[in-house]
C-alpha atoms as a PDB file:
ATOM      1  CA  UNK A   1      99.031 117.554 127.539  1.00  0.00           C
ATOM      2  CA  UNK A   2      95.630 117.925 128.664  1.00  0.00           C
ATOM      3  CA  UNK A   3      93.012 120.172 126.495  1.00  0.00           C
ATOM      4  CA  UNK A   4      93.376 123.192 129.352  1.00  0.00           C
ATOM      5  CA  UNK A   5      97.475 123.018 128.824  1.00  0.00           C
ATOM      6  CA  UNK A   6      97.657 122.248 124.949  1.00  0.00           C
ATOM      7  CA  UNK A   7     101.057 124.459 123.624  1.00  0.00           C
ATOM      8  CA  UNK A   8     101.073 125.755 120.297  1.00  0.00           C
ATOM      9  CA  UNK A   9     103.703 128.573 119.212  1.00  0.00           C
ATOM     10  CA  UNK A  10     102.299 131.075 116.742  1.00  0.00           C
ATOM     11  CA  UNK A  11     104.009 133.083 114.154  1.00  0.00           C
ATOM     12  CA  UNK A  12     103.518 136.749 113.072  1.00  0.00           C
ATOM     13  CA  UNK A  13     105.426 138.359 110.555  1.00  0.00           C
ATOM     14  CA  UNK A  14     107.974 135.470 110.880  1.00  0.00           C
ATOM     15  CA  UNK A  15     108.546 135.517 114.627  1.00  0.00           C
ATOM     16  CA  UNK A  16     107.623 132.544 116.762  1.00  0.00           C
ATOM     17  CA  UNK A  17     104.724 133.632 119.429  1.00  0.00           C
ATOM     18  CA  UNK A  18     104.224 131.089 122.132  1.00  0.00           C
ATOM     19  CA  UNK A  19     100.388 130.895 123.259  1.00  0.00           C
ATOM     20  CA  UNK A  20      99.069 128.089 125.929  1.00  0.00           C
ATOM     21  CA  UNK A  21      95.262 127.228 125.923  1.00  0.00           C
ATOM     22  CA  UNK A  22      94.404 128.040 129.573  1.00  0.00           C
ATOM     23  CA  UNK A  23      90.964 128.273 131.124  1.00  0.00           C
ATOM     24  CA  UNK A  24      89.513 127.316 127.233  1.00  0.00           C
ATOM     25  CA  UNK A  25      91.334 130.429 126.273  1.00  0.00           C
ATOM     26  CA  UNK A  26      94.316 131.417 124.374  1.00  0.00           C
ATOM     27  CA  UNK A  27      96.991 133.135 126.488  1.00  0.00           C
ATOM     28  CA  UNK A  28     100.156 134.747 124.810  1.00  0.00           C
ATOM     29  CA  UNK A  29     103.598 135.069 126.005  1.00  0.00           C
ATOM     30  CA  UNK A  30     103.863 138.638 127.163  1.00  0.00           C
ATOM     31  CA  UNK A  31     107.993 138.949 126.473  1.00  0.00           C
ATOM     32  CA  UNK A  32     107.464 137.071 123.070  1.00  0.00           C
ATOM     33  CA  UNK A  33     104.707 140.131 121.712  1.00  0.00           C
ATOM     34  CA  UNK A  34     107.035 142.800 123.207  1.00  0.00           C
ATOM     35  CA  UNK A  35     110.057 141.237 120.849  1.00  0.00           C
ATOM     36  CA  UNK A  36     107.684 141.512 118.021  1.00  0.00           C
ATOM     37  CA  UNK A  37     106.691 144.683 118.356  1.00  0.00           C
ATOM     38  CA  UNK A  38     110.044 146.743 119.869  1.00  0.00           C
ATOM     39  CA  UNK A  39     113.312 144.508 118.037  1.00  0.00           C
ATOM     40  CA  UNK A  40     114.381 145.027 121.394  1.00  0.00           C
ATOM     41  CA  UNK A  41     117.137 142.401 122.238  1.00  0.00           C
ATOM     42  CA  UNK A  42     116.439 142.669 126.074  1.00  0.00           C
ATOM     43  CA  UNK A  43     112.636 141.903 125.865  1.00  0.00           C
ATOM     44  CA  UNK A  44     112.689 140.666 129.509  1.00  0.00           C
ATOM     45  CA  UNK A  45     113.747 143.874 130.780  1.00  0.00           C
ATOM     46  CA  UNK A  46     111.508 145.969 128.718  1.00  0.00           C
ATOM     47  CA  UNK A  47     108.753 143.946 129.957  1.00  0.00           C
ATOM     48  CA  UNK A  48     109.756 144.901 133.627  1.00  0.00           C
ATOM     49  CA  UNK A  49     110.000 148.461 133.493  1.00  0.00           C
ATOM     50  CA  UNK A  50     106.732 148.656 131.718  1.00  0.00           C
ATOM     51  CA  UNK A  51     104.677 146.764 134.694  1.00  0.00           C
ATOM     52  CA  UNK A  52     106.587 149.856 136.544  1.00  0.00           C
ATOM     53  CA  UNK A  53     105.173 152.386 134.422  1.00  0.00           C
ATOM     54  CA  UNK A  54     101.502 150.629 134.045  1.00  0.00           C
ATOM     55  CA  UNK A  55     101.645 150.237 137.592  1.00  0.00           C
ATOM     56  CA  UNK A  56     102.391 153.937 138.084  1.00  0.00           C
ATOM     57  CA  UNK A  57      99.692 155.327 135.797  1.00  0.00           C
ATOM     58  CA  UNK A  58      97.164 153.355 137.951  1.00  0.00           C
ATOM     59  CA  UNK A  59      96.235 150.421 135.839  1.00  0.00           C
ATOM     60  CA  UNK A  60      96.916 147.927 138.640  1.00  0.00           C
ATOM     61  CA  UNK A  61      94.211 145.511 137.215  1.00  0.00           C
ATOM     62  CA  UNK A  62      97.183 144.862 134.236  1.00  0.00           C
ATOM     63  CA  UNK A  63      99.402 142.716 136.801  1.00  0.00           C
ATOM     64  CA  UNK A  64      96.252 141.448 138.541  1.00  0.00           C
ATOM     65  CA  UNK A  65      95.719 139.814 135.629  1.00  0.00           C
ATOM     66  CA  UNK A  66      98.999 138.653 134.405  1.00  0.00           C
ATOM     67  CA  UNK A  67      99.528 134.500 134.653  1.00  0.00           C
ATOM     68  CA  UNK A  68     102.394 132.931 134.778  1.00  0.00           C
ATOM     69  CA  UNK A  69     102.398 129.673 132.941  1.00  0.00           C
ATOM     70  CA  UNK A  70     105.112 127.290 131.386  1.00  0.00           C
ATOM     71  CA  UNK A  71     106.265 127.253 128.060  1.00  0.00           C
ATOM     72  CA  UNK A  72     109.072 125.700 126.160  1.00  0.00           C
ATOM     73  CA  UNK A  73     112.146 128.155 126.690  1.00  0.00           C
ATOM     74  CA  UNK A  74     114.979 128.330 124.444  1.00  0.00           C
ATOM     75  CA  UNK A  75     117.021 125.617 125.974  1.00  0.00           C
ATOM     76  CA  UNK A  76     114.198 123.441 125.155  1.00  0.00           C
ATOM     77  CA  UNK A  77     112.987 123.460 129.238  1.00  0.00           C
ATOM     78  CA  UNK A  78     109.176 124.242 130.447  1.00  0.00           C
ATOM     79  CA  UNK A  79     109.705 127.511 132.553  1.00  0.00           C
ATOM     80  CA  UNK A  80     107.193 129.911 133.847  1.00  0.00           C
ATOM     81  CA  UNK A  81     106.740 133.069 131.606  1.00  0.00           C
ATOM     82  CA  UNK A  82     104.460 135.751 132.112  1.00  0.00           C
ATOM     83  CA  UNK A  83     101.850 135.236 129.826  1.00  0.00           C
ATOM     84  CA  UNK A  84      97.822 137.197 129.346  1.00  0.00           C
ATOM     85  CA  UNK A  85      94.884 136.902 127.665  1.00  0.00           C
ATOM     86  CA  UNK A  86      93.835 138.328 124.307  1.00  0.00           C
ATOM     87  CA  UNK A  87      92.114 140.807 126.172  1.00  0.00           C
ATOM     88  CA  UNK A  88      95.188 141.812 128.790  1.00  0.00           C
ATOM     89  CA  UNK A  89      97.411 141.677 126.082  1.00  0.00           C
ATOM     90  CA  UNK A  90      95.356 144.321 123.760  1.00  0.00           C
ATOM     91  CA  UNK A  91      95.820 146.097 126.939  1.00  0.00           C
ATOM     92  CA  UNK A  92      99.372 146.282 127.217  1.00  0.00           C
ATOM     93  CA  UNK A  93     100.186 146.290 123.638  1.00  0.00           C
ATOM     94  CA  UNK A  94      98.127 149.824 123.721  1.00  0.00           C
ATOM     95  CA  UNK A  95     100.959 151.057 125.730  1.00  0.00           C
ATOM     96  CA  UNK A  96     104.017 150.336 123.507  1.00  0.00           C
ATOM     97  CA  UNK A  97     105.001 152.225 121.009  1.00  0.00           C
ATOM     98  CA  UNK A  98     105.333 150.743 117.844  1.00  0.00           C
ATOM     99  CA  UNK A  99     104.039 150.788 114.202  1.00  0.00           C
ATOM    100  CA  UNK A 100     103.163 147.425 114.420  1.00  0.00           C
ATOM    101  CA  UNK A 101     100.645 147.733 116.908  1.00  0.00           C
ATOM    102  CA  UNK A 102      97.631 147.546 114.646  1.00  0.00           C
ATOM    103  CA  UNK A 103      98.137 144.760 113.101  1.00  0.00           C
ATOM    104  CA  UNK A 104      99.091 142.948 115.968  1.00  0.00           C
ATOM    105  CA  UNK A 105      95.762 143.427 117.569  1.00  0.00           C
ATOM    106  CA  UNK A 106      94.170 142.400 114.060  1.00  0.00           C
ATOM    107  CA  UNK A 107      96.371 139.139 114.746  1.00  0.00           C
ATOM    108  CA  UNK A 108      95.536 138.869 118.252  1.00  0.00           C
ATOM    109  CA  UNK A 109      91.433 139.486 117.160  1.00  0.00           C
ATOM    110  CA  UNK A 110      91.818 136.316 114.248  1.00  0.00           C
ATOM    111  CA  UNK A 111      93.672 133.963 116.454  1.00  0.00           C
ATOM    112  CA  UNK A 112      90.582 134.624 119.310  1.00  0.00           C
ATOM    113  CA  UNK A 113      88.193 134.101 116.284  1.00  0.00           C
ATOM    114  CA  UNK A 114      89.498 130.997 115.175  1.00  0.00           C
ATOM    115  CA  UNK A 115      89.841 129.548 118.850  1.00  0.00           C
ATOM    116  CA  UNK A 116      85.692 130.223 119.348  1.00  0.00           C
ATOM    117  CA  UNK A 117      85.165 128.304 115.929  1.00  0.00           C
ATOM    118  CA  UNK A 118      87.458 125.435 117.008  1.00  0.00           C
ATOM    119  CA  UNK A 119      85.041 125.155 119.921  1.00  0.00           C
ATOM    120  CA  UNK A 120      82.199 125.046 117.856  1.00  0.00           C
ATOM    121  CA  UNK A 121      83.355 122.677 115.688  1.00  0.00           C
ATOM    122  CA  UNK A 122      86.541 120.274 116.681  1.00  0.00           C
ATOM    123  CA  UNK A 123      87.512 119.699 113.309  1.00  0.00           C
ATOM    124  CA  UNK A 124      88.420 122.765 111.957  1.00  0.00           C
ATOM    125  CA  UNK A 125      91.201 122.534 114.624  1.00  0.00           C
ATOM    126  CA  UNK A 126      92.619 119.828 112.986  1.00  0.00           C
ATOM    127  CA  UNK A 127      91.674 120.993 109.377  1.00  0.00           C
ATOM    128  CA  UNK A 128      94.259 124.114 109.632  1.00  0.00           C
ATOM    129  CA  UNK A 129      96.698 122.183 111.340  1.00  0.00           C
ATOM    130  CA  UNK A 130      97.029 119.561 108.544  1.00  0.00           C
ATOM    131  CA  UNK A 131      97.148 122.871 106.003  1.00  0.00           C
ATOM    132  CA  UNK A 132     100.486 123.880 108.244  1.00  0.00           C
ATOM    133  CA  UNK A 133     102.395 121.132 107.781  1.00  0.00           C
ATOM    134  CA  UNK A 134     101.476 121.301 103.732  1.00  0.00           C
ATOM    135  CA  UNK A 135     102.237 124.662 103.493  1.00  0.00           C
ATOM    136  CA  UNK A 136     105.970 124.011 105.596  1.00  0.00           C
ATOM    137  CA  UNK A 137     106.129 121.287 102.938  1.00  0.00           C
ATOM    138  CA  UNK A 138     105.565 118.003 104.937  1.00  0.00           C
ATOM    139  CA  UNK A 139     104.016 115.196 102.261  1.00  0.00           C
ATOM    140  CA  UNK A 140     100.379 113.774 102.329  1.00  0.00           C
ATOM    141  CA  UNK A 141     101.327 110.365 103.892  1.00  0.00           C
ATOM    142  CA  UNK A 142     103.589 112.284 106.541  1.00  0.00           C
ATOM    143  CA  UNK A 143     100.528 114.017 107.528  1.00  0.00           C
ATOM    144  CA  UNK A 144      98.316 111.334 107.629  1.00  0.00           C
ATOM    145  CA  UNK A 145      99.932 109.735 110.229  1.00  0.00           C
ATOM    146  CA  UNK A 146     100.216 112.959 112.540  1.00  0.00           C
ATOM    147  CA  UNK A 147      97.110 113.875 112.257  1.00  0.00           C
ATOM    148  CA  UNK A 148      96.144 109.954 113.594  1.00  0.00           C
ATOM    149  CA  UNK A 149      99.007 110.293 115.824  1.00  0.00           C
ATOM    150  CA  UNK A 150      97.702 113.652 117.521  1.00  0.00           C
ATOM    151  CA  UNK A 151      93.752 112.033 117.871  1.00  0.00           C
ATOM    152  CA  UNK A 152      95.747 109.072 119.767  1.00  0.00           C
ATOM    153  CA  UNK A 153      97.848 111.447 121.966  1.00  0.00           C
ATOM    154  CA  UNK A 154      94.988 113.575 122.746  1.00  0.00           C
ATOM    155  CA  UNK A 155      92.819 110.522 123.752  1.00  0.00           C
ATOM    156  CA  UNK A 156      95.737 109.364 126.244  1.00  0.00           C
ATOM    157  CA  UNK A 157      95.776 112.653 128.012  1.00  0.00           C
ATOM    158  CA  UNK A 158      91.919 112.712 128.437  1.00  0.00           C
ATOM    159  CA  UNK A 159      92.697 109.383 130.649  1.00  0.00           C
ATOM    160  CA  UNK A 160      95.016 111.097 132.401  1.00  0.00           C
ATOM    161  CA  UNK A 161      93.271 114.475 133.293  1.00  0.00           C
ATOM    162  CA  UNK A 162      90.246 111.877 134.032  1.00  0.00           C
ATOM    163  CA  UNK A 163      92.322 109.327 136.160  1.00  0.00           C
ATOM    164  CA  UNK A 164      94.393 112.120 138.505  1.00  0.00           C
ATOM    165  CA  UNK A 165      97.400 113.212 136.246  1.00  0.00           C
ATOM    166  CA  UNK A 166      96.939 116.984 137.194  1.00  0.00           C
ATOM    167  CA  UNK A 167     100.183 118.909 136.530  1.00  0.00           C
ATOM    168  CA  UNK A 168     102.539 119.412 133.275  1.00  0.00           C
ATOM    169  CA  UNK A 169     105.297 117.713 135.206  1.00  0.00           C
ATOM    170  CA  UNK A 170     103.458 114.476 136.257  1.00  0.00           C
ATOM    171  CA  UNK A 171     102.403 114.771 132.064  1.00  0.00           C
ATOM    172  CA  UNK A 172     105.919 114.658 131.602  1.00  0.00           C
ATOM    173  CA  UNK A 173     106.999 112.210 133.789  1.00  0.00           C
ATOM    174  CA  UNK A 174     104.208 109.877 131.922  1.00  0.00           C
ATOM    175  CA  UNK A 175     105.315 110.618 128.319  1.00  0.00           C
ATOM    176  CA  UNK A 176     109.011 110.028 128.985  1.00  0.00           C
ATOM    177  CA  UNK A 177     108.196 106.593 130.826  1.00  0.00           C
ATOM    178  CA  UNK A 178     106.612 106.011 127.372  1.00  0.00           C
ATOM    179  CA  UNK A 179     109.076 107.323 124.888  1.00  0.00           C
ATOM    180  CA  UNK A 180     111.903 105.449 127.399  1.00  0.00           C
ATOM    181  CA  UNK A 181     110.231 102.170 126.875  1.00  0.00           C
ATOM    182  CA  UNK A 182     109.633 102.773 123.159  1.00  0.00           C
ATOM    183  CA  UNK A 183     113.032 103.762 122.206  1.00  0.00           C
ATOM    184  CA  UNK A 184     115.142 103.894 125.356  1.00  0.00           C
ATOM    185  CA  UNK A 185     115.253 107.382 125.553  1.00  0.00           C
ATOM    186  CA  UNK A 186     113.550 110.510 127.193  1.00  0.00           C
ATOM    187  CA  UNK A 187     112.102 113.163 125.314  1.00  0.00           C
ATOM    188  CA  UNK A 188     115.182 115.497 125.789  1.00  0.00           C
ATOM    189  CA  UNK A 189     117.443 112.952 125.195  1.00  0.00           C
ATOM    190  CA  UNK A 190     116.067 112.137 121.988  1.00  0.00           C
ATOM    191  CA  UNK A 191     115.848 115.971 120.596  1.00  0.00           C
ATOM    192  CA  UNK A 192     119.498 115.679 121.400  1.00  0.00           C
ATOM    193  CA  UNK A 193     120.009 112.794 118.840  1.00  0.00           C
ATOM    194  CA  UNK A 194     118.085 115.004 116.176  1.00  0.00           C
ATOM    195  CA  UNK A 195     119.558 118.143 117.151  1.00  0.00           C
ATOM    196  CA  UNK A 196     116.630 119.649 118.211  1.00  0.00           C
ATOM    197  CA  UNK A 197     115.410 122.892 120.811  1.00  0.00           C
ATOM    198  CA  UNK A 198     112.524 124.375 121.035  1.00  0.00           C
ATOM    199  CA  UNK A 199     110.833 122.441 117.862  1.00  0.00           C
ATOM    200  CA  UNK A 200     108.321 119.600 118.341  1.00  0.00           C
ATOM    201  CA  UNK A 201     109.858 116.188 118.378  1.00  0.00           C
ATOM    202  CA  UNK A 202     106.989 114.572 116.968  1.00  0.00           C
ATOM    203  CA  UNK A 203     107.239 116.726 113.966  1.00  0.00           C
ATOM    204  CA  UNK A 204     110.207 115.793 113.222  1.00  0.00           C
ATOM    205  CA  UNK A 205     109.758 111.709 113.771  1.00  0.00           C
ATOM    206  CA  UNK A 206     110.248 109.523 110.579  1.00  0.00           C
ATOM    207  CA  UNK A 207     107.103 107.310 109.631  1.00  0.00           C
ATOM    208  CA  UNK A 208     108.431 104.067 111.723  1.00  0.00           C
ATOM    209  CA  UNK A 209     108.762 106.592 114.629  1.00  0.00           C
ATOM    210  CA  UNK A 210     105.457 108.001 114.575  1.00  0.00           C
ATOM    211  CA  UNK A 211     103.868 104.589 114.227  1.00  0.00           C
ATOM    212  CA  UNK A 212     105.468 103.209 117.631  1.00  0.00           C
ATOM    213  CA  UNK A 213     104.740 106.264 119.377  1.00  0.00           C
ATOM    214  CA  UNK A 214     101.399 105.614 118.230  1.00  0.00           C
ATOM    215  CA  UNK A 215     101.885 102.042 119.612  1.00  0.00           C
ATOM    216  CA  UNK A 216     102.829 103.023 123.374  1.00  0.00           C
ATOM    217  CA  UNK A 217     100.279 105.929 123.437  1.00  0.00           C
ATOM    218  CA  UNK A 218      97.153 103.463 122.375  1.00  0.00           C
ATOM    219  CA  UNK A 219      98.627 100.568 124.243  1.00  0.00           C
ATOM    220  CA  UNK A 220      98.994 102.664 127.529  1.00  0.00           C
ATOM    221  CA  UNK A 221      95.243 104.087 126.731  1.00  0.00           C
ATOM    222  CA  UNK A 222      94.517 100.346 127.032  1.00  0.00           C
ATOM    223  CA  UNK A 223      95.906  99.068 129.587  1.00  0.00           C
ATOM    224  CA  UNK A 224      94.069 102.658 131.919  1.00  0.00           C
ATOM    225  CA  UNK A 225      91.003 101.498 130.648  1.00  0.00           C
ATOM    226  CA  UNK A 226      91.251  97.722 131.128  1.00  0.00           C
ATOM    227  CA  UNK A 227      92.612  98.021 134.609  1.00  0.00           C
ATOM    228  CA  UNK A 228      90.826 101.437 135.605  1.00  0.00           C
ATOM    229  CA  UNK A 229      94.286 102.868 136.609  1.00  0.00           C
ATOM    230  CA  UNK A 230      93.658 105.713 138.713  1.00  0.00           C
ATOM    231  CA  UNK A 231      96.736 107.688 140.996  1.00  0.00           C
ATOM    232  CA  UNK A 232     100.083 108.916 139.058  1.00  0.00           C
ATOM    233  CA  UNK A 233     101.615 105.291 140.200  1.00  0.00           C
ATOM    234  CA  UNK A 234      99.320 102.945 138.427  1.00  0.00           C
ATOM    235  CA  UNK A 235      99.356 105.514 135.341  1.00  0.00           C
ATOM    236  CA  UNK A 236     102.867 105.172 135.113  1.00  0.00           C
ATOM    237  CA  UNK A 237     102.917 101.730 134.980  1.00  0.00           C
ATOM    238  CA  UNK A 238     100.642 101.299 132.491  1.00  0.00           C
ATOM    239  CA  UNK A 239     103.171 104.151 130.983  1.00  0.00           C
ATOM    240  CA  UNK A 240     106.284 101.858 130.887  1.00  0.00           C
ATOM    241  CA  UNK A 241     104.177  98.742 129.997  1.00  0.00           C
ATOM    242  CA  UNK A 242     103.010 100.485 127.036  1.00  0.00           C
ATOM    243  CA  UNK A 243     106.430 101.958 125.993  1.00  0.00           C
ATOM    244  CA  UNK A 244     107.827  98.268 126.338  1.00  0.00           C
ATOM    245  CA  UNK A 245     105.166  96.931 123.466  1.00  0.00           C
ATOM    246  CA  UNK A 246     106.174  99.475 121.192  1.00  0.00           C
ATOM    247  CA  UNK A 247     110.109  99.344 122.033  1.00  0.00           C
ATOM    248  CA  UNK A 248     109.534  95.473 121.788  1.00  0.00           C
ATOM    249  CA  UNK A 249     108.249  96.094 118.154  1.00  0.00           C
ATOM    250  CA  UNK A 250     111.364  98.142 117.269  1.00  0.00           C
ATOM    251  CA  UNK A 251     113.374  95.985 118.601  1.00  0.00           C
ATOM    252  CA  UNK A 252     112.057  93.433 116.227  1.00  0.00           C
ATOM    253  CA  UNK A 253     112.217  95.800 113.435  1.00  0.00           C
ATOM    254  CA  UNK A 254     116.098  96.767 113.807  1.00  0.00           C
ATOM    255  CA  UNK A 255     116.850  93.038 114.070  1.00  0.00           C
ATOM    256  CA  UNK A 256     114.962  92.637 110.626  1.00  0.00           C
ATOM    257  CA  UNK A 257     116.002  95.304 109.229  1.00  0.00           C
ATOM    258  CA  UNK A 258     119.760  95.465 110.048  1.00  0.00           C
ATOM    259  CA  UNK A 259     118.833  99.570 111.110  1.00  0.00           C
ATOM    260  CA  UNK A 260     118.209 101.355 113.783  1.00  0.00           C
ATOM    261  CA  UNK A 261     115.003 103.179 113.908  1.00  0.00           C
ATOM    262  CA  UNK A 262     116.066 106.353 115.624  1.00  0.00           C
ATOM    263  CA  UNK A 263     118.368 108.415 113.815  1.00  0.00           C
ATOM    264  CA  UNK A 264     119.363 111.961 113.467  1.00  0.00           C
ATOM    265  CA  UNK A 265     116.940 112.928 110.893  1.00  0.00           C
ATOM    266  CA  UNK A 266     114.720 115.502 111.098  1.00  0.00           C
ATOM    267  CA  UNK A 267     112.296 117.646 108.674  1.00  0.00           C
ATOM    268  CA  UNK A 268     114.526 120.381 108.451  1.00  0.00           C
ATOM    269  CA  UNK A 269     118.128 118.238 107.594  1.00  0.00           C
ATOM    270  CA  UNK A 270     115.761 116.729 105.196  1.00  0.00           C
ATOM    271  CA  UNK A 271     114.129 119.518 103.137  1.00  0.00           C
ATOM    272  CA  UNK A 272     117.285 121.459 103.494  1.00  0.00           C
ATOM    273  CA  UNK A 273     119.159 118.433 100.965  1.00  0.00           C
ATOM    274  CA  UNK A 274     116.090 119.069  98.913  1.00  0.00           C
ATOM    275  CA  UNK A 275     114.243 115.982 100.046  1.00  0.00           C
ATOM    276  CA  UNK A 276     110.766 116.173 100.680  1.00  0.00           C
ATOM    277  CA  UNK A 277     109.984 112.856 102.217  1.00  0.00           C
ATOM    278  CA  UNK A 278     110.453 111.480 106.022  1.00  0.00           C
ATOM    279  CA  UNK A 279     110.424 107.567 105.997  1.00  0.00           C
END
């Protein structure tokens, strides 16, 4: 994804907030924060007849200002979601009533906060993602890889945005032309095999599978630059050209090996045998 549509999903207290960088800003999923702060199990609905009432008391500028951007839904589909800025949200979260309010907006302020440093200075970005995966338990050499692996992805998207890849969908179309070439499957298909939803494949790729994906990402990067692809068409053949390297390498590797590459492992089947190592 492009810098403007990076997803990241949050946690507070132990609940999962999805946020979306849009317009260089952080924007939060609006039925997410109201889960948070009401334990209501119909979070959706809540959400609803609270526009009502904000609408009613004359705060109009509260919808106004209300996006609606995708995120990764429970069935592990992008689907529009009503999402707001840090300063919208403070807005609505004023209205519910809840003990948890306070330090929600203390949240809310620190997440803001970090965001401005991050666009200050790049690496701190990285820096606290790298002390995530220690602290969920992920080892050095794991890490080392995904933080390389990220830098790679993120300079393939900045071809895209730059070369006429506009929406999340065309994004999609790209990195699944990719991932089919590398291991003959799409992105959904292979969450299946790991028995994955909403998580992040890539964080739950062995080493082997990290490095290929590396492999089609660069190689694609490439072949943009070398043939100054421009138009979703070109792109994605440069996308399945690239995928066909790296599934060419792993081809080569299972023949070696005796093993296929993709298998159902995943960081959480691993640490929950009491293994700390993905390989």
């Amino acid at each position: 994804m492009t810098k403007s549509d990076l997803i990241r999903v949050a946690v507070f207290e132990g609940k999962h907030i999805r946020k979306i960088m849009h317009l260089d800003e952080w924007w939060f999923s609006i039925i997410d924060i109201i889960e948070v702060l009401t334990g209501n199990d119909r979070p959706r609905k809540y959400w609803n007849d609270l526009k009502k009432k904000l609408t009613l008391e004359g705060y109009v500028e509260v919808s106004e200002k209300i996006g609606q951007l995708k995120m990764m839904a429970p069935d592990g589909k992008m689907r529009l979601t009503d999402c707001a800025s840090t300063e919208t949200m403070f807005r609505i979260i004023q209205s519910i009533p809840s003990p948890k309010v306070e330090p929600l907006k203390q949240w809310l302020a620190k997440v803001g906060k970090e965001r401005l440093e991050e666009i200050e200075n790049p690496e701190l970005s990285m820096e606290r993602m790298q002390a995530l995966y220690e602290k969920k338990g992920y080892p050095k050499e794991w890490i080392d890889k995904r933080m390389r692996g990220i830098a790679v992805r993120q300079d393939l998207t900045d071809e895209w945005q730059d070369r006429g890849a506009k929406t999340s969908l065309e994004y999609a179309i790209l990195t699944n032309e990719i991932m089919q070439g590398a291991f003959d499957l799409k992105v959904d298909e292979y969450k299946q095999v790991k028995g994955l939803t909403r998580e992040n494949l890539r964080d739950h790729m062995t080493d082997i599978e990290l490095i290929l994906t590396m492999l089609g990402e660069a190689t694609t990067t490439k072949l943009h630059r070398d043939r100054d692809s421009r138009g979703i068409e070109p792109l994605k053949k440069d996308a399945q050209e690239g995928g066909a390297v790296a599934g060419s390498t792993r081809r080569d590797i299972e023949k070696r090996s005796g093993r296929p590459v993709v298998t159902g492992d995943n960081f959480k089947r691993l640490t929950s045998k009491g293994q700390k190592r993905i390989t």
